[in-house]
N, C-alpha and C. Protein backbone atom coordinates (compact mmCIF):
# COMPACT_ATOMS: atom_id res chain seq x y z
N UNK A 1 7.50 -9.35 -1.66
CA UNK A 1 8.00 -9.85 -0.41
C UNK A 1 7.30 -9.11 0.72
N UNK A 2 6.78 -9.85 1.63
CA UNK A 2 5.73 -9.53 2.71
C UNK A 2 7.03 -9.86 4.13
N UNK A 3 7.06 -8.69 4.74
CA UNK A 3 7.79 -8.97 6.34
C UNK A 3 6.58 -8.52 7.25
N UNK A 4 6.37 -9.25 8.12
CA UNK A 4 5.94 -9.18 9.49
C UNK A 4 6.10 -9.10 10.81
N UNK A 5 5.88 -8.30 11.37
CA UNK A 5 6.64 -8.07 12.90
C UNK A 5 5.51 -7.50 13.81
N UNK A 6 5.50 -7.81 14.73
CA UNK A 6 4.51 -7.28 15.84
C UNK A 6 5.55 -7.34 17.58
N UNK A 7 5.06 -6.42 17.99
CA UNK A 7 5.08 -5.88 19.00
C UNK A 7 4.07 -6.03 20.31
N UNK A 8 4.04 -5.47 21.65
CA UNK A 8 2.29 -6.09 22.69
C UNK A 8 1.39 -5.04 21.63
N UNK A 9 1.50 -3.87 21.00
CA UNK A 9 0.27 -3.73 20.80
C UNK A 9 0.17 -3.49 19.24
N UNK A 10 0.94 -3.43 18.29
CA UNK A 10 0.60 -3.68 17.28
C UNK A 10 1.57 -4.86 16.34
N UNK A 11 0.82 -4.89 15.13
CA UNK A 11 1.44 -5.50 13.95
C UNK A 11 1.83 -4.69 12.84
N UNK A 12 2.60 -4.99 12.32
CA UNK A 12 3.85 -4.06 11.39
C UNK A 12 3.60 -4.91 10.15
N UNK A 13 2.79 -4.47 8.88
CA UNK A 13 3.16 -5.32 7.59
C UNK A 13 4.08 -4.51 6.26
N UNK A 14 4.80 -4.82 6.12
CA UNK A 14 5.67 -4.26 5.11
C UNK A 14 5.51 -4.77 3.86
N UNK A 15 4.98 -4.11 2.70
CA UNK A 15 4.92 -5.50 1.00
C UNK A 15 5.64 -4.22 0.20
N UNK A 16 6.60 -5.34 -0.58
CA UNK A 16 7.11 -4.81 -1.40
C UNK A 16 6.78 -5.12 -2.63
N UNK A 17 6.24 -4.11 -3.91
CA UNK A 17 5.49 -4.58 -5.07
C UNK A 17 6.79 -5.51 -5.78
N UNK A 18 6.18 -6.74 -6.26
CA UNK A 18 7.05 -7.43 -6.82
C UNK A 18 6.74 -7.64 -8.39
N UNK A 19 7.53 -6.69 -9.21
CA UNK A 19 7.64 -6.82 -10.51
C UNK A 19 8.86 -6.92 -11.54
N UNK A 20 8.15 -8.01 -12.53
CA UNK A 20 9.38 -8.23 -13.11
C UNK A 20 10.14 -7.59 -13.31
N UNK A 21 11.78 -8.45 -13.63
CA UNK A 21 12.64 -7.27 -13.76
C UNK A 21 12.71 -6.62 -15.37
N UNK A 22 11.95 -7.87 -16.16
CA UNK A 22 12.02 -7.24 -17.46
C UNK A 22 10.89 -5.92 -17.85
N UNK A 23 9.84 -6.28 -16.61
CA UNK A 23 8.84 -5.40 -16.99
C UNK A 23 8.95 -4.26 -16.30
N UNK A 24 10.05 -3.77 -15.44
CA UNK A 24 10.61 -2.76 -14.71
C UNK A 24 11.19 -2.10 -16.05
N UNK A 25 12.34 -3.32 -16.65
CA UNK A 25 13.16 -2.23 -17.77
C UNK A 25 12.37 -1.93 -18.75
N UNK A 26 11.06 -2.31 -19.37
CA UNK A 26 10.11 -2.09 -20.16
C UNK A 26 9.45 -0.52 -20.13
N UNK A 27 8.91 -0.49 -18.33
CA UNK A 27 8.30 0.88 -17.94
C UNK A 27 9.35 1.63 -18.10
N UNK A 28 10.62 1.52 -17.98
CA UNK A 28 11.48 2.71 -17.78
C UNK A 28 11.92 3.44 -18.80
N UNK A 29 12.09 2.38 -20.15
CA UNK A 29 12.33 2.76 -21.46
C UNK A 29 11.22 3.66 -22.42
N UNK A 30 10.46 3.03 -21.70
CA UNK A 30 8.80 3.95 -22.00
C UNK A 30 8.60 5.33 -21.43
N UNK A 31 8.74 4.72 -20.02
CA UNK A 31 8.64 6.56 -19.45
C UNK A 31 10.00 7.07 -20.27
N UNK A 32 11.37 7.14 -20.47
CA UNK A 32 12.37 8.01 -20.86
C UNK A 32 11.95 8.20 -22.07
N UNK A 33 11.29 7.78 -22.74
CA UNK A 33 11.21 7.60 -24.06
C UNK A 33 9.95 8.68 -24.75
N UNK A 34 9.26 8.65 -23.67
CA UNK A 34 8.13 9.63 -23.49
C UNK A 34 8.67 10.95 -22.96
N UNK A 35 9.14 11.37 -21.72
CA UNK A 35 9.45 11.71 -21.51
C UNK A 35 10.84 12.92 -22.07
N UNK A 36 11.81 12.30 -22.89
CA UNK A 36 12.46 12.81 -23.87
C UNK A 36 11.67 13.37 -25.07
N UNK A 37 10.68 12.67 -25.55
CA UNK A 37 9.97 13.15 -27.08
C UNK A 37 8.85 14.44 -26.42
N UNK A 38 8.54 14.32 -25.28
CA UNK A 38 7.74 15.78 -24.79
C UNK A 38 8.75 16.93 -24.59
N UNK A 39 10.07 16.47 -24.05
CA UNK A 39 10.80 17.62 -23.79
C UNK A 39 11.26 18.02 -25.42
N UNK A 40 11.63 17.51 -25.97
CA UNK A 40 11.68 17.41 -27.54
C UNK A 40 10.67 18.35 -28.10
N UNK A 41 9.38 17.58 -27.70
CA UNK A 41 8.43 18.65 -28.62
C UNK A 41 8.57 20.10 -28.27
N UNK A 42 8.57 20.32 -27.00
CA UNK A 42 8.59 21.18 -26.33
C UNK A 42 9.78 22.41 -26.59
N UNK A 43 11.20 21.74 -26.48
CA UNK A 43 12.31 22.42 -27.63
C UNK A 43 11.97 22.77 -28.84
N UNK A 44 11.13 22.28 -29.64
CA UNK A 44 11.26 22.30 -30.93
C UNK A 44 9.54 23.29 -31.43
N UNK A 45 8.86 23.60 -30.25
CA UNK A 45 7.49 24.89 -30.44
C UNK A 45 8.40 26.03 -30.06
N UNK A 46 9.60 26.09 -29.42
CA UNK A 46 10.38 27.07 -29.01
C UNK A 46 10.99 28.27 -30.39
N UNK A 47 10.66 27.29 -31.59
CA UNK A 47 11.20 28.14 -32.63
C UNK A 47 10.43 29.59 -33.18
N UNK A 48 9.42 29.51 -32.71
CA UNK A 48 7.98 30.67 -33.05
C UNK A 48 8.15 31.33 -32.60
N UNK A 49 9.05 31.75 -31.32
CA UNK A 49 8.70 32.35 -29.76
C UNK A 49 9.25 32.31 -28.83
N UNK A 50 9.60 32.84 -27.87
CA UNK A 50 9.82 31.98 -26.23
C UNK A 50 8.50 31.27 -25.67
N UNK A 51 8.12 30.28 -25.50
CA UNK A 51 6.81 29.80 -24.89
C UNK A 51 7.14 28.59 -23.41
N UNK A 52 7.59 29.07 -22.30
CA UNK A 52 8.23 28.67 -21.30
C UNK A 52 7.04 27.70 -20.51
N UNK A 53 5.56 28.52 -20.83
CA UNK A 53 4.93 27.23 -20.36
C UNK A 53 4.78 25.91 -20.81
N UNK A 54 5.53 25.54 -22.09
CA UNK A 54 5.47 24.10 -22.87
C UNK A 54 6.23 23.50 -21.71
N UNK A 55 7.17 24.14 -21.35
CA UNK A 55 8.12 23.04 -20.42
C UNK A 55 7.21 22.50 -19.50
N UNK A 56 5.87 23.00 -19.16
CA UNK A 56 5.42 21.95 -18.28
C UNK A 56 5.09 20.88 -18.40
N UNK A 57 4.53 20.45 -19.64
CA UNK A 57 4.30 19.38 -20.22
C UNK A 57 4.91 17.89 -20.03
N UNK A 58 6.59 17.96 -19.74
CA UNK A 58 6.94 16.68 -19.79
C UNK A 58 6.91 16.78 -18.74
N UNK A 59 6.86 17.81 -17.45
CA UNK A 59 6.66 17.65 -15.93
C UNK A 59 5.53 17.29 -15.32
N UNK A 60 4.43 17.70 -16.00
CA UNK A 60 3.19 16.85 -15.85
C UNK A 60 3.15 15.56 -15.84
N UNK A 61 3.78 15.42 -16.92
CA UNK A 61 3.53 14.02 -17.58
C UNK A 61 4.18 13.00 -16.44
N UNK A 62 5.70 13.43 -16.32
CA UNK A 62 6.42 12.87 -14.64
C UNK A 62 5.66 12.70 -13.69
N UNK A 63 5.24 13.85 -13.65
CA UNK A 63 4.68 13.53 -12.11
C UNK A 63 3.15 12.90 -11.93
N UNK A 64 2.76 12.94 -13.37
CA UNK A 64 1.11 11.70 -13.03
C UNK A 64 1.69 10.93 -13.40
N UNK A 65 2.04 10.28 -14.75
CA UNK A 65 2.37 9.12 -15.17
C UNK A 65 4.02 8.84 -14.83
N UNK A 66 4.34 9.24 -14.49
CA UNK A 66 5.97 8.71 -14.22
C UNK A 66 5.62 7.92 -12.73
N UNK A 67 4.75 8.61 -11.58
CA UNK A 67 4.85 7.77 -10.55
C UNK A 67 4.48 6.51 -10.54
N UNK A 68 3.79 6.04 -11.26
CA UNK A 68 4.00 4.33 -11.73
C UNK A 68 4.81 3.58 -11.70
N UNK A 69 6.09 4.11 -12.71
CA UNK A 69 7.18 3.66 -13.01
C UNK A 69 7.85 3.58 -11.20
N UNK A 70 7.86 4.47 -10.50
CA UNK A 70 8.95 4.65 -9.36
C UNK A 70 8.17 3.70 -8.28
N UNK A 71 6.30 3.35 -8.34
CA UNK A 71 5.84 2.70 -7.65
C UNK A 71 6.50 1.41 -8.35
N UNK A 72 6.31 0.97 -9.74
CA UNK A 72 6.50 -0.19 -9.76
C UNK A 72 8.02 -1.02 -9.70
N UNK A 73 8.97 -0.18 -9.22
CA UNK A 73 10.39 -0.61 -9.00
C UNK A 73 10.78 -0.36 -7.87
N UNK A 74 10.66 0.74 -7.20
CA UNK A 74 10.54 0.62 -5.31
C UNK A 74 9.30 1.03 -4.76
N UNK A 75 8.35 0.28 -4.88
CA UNK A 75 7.06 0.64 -4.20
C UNK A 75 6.93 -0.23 -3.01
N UNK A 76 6.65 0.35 -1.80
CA UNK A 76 6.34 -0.65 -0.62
C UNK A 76 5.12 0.27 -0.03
N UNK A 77 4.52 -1.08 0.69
CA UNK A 77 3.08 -0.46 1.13
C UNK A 77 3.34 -1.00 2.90
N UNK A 78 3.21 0.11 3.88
CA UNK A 78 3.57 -0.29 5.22
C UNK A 78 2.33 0.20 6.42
N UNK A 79 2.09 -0.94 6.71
CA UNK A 79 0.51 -0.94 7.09
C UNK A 79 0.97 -1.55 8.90
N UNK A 80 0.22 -0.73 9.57
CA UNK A 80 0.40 -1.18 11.17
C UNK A 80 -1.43 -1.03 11.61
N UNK A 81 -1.57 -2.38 12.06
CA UNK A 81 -2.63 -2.75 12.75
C UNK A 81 -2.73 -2.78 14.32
N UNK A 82 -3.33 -2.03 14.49
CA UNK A 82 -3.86 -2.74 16.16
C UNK A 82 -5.58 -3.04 16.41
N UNK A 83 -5.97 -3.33 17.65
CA UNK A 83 -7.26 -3.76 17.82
C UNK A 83 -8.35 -3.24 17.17
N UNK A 84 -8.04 -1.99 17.24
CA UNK A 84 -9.40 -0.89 16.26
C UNK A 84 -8.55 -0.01 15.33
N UNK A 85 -7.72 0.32 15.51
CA UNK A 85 -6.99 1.22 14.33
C UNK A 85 -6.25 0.55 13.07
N UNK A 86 -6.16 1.24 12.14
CA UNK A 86 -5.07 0.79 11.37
C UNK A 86 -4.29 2.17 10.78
N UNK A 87 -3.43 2.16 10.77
CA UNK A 87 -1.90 2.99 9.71
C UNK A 87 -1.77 2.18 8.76
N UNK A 88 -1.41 3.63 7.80
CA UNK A 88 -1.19 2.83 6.51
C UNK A 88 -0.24 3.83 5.79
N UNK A 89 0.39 3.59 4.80
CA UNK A 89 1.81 4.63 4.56
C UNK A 89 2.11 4.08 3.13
N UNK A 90 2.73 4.22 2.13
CA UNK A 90 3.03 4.14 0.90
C UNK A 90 4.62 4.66 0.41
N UNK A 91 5.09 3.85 0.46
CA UNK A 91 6.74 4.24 -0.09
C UNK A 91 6.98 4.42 -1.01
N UNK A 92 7.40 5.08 -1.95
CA UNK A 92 7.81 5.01 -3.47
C UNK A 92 9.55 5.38 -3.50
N UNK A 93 10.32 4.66 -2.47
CA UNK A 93 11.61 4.94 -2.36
C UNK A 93 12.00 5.94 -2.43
N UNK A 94 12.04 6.72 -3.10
CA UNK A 94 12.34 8.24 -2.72
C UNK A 94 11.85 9.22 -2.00
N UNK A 95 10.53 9.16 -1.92
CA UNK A 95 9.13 9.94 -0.47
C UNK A 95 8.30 8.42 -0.21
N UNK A 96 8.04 9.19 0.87
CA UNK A 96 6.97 8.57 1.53
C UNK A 96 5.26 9.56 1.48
N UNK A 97 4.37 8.76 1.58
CA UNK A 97 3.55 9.39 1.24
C UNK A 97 3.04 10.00 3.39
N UNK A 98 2.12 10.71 2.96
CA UNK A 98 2.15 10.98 4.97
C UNK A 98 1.41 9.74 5.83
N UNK A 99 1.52 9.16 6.35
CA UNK A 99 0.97 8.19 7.33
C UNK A 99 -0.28 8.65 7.77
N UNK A 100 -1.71 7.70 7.36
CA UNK A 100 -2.84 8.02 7.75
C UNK A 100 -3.15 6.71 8.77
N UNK A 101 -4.03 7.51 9.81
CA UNK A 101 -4.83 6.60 10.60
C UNK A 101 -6.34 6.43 10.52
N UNK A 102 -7.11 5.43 10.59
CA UNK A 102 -8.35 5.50 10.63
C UNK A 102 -8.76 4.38 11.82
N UNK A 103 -10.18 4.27 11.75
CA UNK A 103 -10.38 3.43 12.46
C UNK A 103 -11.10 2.41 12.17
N UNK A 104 -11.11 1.38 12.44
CA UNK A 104 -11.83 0.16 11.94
C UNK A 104 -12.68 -0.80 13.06
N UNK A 105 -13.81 -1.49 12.23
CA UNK A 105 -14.27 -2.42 13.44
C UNK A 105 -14.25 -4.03 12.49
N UNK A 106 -13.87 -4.26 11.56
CA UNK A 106 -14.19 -5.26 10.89
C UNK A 106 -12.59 -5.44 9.86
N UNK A 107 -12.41 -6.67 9.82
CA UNK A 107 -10.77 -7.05 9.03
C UNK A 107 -11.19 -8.04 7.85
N UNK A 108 -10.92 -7.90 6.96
CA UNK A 108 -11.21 -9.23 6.38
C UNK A 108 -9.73 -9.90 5.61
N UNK A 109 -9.85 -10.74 4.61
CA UNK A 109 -8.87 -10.87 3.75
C UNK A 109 -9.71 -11.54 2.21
N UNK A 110 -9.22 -10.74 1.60
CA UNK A 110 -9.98 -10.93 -0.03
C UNK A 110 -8.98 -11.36 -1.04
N UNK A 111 -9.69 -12.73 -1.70
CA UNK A 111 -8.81 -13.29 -3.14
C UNK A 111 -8.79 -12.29 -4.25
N UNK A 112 -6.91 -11.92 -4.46
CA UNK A 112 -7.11 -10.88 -6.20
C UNK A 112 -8.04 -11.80 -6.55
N UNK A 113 -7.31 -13.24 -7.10
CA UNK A 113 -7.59 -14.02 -8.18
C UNK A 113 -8.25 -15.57 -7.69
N UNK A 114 -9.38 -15.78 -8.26
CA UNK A 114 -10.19 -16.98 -7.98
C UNK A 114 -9.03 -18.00 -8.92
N UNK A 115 -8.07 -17.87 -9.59
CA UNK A 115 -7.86 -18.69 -10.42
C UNK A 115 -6.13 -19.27 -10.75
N UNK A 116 -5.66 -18.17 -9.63
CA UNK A 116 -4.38 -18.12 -9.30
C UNK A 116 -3.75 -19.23 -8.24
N UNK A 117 -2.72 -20.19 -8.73
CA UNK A 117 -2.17 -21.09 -8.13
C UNK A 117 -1.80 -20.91 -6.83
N UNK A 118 -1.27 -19.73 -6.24
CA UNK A 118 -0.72 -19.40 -5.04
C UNK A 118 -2.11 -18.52 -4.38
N UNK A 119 -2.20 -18.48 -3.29
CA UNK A 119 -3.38 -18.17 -3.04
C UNK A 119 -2.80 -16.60 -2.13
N UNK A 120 -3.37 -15.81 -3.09
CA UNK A 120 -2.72 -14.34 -2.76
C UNK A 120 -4.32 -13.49 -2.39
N UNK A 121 -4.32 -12.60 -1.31
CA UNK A 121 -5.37 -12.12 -0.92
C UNK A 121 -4.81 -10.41 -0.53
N UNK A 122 -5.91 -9.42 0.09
CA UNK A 122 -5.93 -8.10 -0.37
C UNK A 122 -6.41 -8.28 1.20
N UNK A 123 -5.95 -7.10 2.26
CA UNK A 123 -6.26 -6.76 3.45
C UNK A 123 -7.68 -5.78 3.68
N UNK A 124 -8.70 -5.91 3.92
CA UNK A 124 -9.63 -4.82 3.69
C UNK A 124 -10.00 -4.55 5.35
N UNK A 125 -10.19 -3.56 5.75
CA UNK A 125 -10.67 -2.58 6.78
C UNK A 125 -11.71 -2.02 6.68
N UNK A 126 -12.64 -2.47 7.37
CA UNK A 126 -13.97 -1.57 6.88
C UNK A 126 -14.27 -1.04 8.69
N UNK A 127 -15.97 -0.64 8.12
CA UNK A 127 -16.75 -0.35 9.48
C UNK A 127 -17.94 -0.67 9.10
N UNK A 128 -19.02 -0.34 9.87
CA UNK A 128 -20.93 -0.24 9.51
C UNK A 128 -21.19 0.79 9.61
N UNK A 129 -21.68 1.94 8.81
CA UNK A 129 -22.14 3.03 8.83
C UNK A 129 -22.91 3.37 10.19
N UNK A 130 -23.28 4.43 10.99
CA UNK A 130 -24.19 4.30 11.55
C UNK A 130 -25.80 4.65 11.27
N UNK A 131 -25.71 5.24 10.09
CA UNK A 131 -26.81 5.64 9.80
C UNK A 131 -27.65 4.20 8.91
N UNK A 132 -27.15 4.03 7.55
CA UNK A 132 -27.28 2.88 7.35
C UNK A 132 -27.44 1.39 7.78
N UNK A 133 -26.38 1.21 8.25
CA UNK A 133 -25.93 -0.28 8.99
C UNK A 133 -25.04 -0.47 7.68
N UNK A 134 -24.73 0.06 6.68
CA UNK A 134 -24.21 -0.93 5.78
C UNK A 134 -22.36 -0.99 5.88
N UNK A 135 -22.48 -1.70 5.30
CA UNK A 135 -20.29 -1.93 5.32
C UNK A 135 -19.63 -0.82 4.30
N UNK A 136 -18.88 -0.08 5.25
CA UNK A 136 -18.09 0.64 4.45
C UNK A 136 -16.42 0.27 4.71
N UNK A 137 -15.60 1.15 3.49
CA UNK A 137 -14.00 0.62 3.25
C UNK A 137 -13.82 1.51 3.56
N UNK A 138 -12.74 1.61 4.96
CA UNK A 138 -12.00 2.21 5.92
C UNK A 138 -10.21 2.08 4.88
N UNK A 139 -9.96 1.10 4.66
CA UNK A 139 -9.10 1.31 3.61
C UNK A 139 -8.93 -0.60 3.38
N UNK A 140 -8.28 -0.53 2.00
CA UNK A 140 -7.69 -1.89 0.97
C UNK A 140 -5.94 -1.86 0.95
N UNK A 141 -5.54 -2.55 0.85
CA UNK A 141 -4.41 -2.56 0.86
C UNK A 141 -4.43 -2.55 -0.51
N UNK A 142 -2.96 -2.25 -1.08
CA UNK A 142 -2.83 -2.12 -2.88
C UNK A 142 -1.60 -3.44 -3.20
N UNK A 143 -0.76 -3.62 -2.44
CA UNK A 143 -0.41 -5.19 -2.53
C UNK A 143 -0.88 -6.47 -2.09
N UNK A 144 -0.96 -7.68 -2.74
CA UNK A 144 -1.48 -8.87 -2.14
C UNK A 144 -0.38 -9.79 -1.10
N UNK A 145 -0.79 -9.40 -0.47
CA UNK A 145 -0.07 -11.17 0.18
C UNK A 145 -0.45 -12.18 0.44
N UNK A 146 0.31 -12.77 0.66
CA UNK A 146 -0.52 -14.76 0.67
C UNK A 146 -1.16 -15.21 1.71
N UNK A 147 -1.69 -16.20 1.54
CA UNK A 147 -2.96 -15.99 2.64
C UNK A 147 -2.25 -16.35 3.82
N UNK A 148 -1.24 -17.23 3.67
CA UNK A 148 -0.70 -17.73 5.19
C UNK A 148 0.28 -16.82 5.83
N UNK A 149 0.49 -15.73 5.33
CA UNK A 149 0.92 -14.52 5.89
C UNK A 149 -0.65 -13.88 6.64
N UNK A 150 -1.60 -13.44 5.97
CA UNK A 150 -2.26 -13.49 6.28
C UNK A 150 -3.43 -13.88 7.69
N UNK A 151 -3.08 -15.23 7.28
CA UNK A 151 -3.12 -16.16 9.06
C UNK A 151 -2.53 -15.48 10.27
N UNK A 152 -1.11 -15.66 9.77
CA UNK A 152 -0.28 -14.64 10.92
C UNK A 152 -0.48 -13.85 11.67
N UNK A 153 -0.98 -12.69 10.44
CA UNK A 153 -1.45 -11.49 11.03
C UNK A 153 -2.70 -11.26 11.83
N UNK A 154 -3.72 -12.87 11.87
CA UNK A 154 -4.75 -12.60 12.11
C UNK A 154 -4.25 -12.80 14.02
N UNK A 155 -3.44 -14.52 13.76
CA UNK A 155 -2.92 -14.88 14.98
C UNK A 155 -2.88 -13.81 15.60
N UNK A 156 -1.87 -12.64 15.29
CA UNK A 156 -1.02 -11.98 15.92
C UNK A 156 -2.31 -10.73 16.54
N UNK A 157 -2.99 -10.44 15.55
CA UNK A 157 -3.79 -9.44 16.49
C UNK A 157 -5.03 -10.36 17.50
N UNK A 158 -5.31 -11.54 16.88
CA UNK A 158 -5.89 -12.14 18.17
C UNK A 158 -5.17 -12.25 19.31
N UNK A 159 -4.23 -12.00 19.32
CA UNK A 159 -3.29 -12.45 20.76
C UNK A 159 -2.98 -10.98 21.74
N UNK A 160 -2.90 -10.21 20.47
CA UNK A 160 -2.90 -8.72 20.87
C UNK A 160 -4.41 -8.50 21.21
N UNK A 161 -5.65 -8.97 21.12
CA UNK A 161 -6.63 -8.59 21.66
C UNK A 161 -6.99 -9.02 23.04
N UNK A 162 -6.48 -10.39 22.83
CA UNK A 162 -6.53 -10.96 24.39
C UNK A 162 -5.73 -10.44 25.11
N UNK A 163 -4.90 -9.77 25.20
CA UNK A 163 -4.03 -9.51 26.06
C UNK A 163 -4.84 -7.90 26.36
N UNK A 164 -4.78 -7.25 25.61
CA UNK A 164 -5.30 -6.16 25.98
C UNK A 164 -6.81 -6.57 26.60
N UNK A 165 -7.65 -7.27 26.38
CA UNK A 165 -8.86 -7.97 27.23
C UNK A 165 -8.63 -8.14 28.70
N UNK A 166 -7.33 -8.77 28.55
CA UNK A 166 -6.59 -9.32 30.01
C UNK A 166 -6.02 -7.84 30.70
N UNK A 167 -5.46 -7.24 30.37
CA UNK A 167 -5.08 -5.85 31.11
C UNK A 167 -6.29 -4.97 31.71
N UNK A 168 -7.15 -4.80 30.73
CA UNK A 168 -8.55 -4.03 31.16
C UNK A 168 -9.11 -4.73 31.86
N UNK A 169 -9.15 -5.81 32.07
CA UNK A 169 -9.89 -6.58 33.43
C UNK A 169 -9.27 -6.96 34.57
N UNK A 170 -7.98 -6.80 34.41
CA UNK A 170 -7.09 -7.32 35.47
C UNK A 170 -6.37 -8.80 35.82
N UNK A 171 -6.74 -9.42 34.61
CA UNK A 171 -6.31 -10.91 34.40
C UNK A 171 -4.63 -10.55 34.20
N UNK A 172 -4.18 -11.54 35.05
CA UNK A 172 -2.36 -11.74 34.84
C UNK A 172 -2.62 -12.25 33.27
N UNK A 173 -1.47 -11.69 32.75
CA UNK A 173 -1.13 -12.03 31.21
C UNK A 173 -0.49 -13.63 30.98
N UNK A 174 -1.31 -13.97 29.92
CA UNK A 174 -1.41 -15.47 29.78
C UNK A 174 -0.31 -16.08 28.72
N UNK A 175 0.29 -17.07 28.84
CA UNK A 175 1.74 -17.19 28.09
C UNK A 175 1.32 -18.83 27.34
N UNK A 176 1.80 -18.87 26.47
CA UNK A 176 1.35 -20.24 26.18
C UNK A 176 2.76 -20.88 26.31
N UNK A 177 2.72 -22.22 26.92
CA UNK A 177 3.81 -23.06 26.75
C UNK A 177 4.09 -24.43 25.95
C-alpha cells in the first residue's frame, strides 16, 4: 500500500512491503525455529565448560538474518521528494533507520517486471558524474509502486517546480481552475 501526500514544497511517499500473510507466518516459524535450535546448540556446548561467547551466535543470527523477517511484516519505506533533493528513511516498525538526504538531478521510474499484469515500477534518483558525464544512482527505492501512483508523483513535483519557477522570478502563483 502506497500513500501520497504533498505539500508547496515537497512530496511525501509512504510503501508499505506487502507480503503474504501465509508467507509472513512461514518466515516467522523459520526464524523461531532457527533461532531456538542455535540457542539450543549453544545450551547444550555449555556442558564442557562455561563458554559465554556461544551465546552470540543466535544474536548474530537475529540481528543479520532476523531483520528480514521484521522488514517483511512491518517494513515501510518513506521517501520525500522535492525539486533537487530527495529523503529517504526505512521503517522496520520497531526503529527507524536515520533519514538520509542526497541530491539529485534526474527521476526516473523503472519496471520490477516486464511480465507482470499490474504494472508496478521502482523510483530511481540518479545524477551525471562530473568527471565522467556518466549516470550515477543517488538512490532506488526497495518497494514498487504502480505506475499511476507514480504519475502522481511526477504531477505533483511538476507543479512544485513551477511554482517554485514562479516565486524566483516573481510571477503571481498560478491556480488552475
Amino acid at each position: 500500500m502506497t500513500v501520497i501526500n504533498a505539500d508547496i514544497f515537497n512530496v511525501y511517499i509512504r510503501s508499505s512491503v506487502s507480503t503474504n500473510r501465509y508467507v509472513k507466518v512461514l518466515f516467522t516459524l523459520f526464524n523461531l525455529g532457527a533461532f531456538v535450535t542455535l540457542l539450543w546448540l549453544a545450551i547444550s556446548m555449555q556442558k564442557d565448560g562455561p563458554a559465554p561467547l556461544i551465546f552470540l551466535l543466535p544474536l548474530i543470527y537475529f540481528f543479520s538474518l532476523g531483520k528480514y523477517l521484521i522488514w517483511n511484516i512491518f517494513g515501510e519505506e518513506i521517501i520525500i521528494v522535492n525539486v533537487t533533493h530527495v529523503s529517504y528513511q526505512h521503517s522496520y516498525g520497531l526503529w527507524k533507520t536515520k533519514l538520509k538526504t542526497e541530491k539529485y538531478s534526474l527521476i526516473e521510474a523503472w519496471p520490477v517486471d516486464e511480465t507482470q499484469t499490474e504494472e508496478d515500477v521502482k523510483l530511481w534518483f540518479g545524477s551525471y558524474q562530473k568527471e565522467t558525464k556518466l549516470r550515477e544512482t543517488v538512490f532506488q527505492s526497495t518497494i514498487a509502486i504502480k505506475a499511476s501512483e507514480w504519475l502522481s508523483v511526477y504531477n505533483l513535483l511538476s507543479e512544485i517546480q513551477l511554482d517554485e519557477f514562479s516565486v524566483e522570478k516573481g510571477f503571481p502563483k498560478i491556480y488552475s481552475n
